[in-house]
Protein backbone atom coordinates (compact mmCIF):
# COMPACT_ATOMS: atom_id res chain seq x y z
CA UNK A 1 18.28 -4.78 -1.12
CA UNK A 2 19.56 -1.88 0.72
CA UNK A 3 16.89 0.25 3.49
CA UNK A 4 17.64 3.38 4.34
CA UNK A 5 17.26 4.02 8.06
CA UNK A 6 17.21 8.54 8.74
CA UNK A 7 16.70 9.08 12.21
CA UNK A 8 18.72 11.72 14.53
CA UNK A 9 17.85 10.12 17.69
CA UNK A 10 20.55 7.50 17.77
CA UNK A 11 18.36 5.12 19.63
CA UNK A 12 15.09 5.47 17.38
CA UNK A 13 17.64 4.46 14.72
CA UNK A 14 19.14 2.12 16.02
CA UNK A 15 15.54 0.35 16.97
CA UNK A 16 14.77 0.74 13.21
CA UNK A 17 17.84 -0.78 12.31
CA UNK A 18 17.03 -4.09 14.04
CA UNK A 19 14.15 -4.24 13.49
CA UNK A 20 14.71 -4.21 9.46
CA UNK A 21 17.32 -6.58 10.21
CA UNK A 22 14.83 -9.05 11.84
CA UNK A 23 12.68 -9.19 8.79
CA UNK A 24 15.13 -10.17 6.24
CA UNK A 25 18.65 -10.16 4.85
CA UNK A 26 18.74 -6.30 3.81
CA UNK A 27 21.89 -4.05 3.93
CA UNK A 28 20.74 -1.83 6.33
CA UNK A 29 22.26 2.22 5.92
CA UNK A 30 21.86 4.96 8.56
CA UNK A 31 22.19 8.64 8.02
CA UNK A 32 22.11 10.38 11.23
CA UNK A 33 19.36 13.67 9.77
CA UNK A 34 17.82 14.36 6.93
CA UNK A 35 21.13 16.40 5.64
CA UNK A 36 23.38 13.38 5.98
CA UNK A 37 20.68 11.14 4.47
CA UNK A 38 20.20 13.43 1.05
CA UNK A 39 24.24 13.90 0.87
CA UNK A 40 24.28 10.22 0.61
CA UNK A 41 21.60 9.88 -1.92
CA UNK A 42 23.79 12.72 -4.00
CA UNK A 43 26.58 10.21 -3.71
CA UNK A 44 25.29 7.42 -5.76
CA UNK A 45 23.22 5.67 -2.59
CA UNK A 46 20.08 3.82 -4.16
CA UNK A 47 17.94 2.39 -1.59
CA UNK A 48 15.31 0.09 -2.40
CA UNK A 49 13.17 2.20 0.28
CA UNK A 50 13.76 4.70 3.11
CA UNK A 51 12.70 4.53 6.70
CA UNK A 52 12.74 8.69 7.82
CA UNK A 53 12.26 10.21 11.13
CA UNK A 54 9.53 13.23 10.31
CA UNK A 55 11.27 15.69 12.57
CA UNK A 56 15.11 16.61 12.96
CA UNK A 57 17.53 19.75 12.79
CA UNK A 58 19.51 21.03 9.47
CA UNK A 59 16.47 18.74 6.85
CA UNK A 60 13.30 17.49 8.32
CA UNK A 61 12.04 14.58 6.98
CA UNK A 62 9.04 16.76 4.77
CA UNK A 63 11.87 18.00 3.11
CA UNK A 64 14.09 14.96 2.66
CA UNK A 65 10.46 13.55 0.91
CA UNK A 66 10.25 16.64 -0.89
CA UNK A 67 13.58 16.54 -2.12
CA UNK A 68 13.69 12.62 -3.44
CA UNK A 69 10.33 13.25 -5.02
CA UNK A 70 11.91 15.71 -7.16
CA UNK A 71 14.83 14.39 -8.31
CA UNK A 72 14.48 11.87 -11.13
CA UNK A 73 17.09 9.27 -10.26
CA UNK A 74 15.58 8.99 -6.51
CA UNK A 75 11.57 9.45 -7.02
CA UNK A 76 11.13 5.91 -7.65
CA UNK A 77 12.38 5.31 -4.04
CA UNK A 78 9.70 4.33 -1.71
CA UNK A 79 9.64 6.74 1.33
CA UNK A 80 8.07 5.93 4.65
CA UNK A 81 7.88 9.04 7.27
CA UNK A 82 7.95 7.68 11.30
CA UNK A 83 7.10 10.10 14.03
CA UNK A 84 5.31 9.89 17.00
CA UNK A 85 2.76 12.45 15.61
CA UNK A 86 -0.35 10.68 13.83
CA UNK A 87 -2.12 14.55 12.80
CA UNK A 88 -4.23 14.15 10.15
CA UNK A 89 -2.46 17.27 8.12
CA UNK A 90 0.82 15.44 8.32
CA UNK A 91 -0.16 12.61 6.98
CA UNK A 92 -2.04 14.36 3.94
CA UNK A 93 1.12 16.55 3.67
CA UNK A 94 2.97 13.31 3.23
CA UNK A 95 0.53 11.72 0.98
CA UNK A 96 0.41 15.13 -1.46
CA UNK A 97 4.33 14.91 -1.12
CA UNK A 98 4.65 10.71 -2.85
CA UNK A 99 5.02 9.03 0.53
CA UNK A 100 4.54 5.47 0.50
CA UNK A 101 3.86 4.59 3.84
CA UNK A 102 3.62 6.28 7.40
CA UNK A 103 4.50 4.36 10.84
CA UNK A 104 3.90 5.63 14.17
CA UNK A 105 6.33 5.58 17.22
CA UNK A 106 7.33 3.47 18.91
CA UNK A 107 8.09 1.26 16.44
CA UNK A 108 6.51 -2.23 15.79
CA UNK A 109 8.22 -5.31 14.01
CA UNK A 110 4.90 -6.02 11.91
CA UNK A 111 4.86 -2.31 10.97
CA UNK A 112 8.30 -2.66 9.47
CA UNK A 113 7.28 -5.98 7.86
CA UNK A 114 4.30 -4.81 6.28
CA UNK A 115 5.98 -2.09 4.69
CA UNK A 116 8.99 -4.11 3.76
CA UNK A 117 6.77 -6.58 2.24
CA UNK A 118 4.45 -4.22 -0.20
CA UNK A 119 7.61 -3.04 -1.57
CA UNK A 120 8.07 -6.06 -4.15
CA UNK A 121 4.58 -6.09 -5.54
CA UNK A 122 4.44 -2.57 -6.02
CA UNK A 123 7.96 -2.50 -7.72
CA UNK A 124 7.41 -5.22 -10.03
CA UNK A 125 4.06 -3.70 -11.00
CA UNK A 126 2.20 -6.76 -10.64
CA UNK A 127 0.18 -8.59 -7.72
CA UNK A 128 0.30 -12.61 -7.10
CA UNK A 129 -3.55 -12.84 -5.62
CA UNK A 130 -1.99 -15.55 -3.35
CA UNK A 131 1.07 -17.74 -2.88
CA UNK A 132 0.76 -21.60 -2.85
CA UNK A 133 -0.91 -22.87 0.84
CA UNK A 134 2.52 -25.34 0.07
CA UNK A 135 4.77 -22.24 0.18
CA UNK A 136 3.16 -20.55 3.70
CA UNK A 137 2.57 -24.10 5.00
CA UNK A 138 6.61 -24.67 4.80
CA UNK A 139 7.70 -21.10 5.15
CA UNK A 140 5.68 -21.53 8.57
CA UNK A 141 6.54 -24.64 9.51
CA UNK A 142 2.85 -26.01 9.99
CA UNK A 143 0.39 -28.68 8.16
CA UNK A 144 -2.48 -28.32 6.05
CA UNK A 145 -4.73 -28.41 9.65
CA UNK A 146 -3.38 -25.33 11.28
CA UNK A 147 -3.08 -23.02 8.16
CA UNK A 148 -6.88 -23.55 7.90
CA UNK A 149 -7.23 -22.78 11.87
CA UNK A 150 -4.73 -19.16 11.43
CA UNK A 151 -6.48 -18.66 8.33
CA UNK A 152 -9.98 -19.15 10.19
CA UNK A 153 -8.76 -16.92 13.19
CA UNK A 154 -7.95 -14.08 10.84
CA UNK A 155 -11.50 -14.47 9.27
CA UNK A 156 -12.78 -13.37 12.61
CA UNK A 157 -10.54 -10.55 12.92
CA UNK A 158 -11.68 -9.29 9.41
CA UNK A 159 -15.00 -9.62 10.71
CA UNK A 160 -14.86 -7.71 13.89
CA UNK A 161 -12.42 -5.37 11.79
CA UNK A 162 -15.16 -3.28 10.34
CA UNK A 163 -17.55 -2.14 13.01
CA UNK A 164 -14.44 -1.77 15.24
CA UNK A 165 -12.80 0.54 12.88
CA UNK A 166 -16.16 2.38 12.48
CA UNK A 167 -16.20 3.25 16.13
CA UNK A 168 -12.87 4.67 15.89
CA UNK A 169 -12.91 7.14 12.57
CA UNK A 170 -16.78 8.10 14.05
CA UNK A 171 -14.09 9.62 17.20
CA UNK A 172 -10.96 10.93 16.86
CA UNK A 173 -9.25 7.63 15.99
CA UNK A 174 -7.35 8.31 12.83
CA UNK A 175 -4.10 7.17 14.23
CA UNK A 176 -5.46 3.92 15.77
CA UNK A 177 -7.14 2.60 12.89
CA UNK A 178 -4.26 3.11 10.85
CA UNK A 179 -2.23 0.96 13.27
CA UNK A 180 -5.16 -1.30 13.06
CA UNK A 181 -4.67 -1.75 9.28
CA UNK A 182 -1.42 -2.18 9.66
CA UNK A 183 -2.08 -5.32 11.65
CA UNK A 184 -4.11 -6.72 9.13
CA UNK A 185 -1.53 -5.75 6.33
CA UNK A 186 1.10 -7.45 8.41
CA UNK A 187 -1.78 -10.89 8.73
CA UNK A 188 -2.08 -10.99 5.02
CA UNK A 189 1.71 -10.98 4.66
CA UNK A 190 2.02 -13.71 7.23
CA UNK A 191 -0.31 -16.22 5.72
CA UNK A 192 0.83 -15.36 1.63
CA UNK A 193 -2.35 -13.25 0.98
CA UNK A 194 -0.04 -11.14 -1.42
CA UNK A 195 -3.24 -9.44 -3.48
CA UNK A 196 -5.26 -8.24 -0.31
CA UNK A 197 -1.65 -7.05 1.50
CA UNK A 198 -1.93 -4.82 -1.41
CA UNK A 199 -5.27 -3.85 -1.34
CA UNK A 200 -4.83 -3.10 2.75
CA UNK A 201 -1.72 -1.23 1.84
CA UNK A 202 -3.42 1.11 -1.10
CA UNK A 203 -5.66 2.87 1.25
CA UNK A 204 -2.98 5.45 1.48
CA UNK A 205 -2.20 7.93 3.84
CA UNK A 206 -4.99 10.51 3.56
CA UNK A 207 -7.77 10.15 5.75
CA UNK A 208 -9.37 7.01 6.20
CA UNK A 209 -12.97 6.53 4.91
CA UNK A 210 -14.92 3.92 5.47
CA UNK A 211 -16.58 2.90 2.65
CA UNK A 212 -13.10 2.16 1.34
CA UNK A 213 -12.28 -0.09 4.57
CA UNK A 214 -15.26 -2.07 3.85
CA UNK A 215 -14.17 -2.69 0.25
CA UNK A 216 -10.78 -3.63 1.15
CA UNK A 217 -12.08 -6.00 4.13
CA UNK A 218 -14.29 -7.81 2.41
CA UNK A 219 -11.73 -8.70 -0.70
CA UNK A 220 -10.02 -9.76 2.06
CA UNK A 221 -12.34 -12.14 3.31
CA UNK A 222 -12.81 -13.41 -0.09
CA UNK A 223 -8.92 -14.02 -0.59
CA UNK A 224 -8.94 -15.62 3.08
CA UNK A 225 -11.69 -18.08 1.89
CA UNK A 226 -10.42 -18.99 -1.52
CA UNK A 227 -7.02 -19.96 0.71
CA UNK A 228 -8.99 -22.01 2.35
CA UNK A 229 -10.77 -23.64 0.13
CA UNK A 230 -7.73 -24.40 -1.46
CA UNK A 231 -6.14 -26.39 1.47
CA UNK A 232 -8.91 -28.03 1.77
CA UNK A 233 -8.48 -29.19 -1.80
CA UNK A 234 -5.03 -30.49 -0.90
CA UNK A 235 -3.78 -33.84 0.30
CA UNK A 236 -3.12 -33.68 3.67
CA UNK A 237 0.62 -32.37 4.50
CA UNK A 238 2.47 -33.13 7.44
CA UNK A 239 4.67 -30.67 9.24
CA UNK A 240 4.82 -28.55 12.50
């Protein structure tokens, strides 16, 4: 699949660049601004999704969004804004606009990952609840015992999740809880909980409430237990 990288500082892009590389084998593309990036996109470049700096010279990326959004042969696209501005009107700017996901500077591996990774169940349209414990278990390199001991740890963090995030939307912690979620996102990508990566990942970009956090956490929970329960159920594996 090819990513789209947009970025006019050469070294933001170039930090985006490995960073997609380092989740996958994706044919990575950089356009140095917003201009370069839509004059490509005329050309016949279809990206699976796009990785766009919000602010540069000659098209910003608002207007890059604005402009794929609007065209039917690119809307299908998914578009993720970076900047090192977390404002709340951005982000519902970006939301109104069809954005599919919003990263903060400077740029985080699992932030990458977990965007990279809700790509395939939201193109296919459909949601695997959760992959075999035989798949993560071998795609980790670990046994039976220490999926149920990662998959116990991120319990906890679910648990201590929801007043922690309380504490920061009651402030002005819009920004940080995002990143927070993002975290989790990344967890439930790590350990094959394909359903609640999705659930994490629909929150969307307007302002967090919390009501809707809870929700999400405690499917979450659920999925985490029915994974366990199901390596439980196994025979016991050996591995690393």
């Amino acid at each position: 699949m090819q990513v789209l990288v947009v970025d006019d500082d050469v070294v933001s892009r170039m930090v985006m660049m490995h960073l997609v590389d380092s989740c996958g084998a994706y044919e990575v593309v950089e356009a140095e601004d917003g201009e370069d990036a839509w004059t490509q996109l005329r050309a016949g470049l279809r990206p699976g999704i796009c990785f766009c700096d919000l602010r540069m010279p000659n098209l910003s990326g608002m207007e890059l969004l604005a402009r794929v959004k609007a065209d039917p042969e690119l809307e299908a696209m998914r578009f993720v804004l970076a900047s090192s501005a977390g404002d709340h009107a951005t982000m519902a700017e970006a939301n109104g606009l069809g954005a599919g996901g919003y990263i903060i500077k400077p740029f985080e591996r699992d932030q990458v990952l977990a965007q990279l990774a809700g790509l395939a169940p939201h193109a296919a349209g459909l949601v695997e609840e959760a992959e075999d414990p035989r798949v993560t278990m071998e795609r980790l390199g670990i046994d039976g015992a220490r999926l149920l001991v990662y998959l116990g740890g991120f319990d906890t963090q679910l648990t201590e999740a929801s007043p922690a995030l309380a504490a920061l939307l009651a402030g002005d912690g819009q920004g940080e809880a995002r990143a927070r979620i993002e975290r989790l996102h990344a967890g439930c990508v790590t350990l094959g909980l394909g359903g609640a990566a999705v659930r994490l990942d629909a929150l969307g970009l307007g302002l967090l409430d919390q009501a809707r956090i809870d929700r999400a956490l405690t499917a979450t929970r659920s999925a985490v237990r029915e994974q366990e329960e199901r390596v439980r159920k196994m025979a016991p594996q050996r591995g690393g």
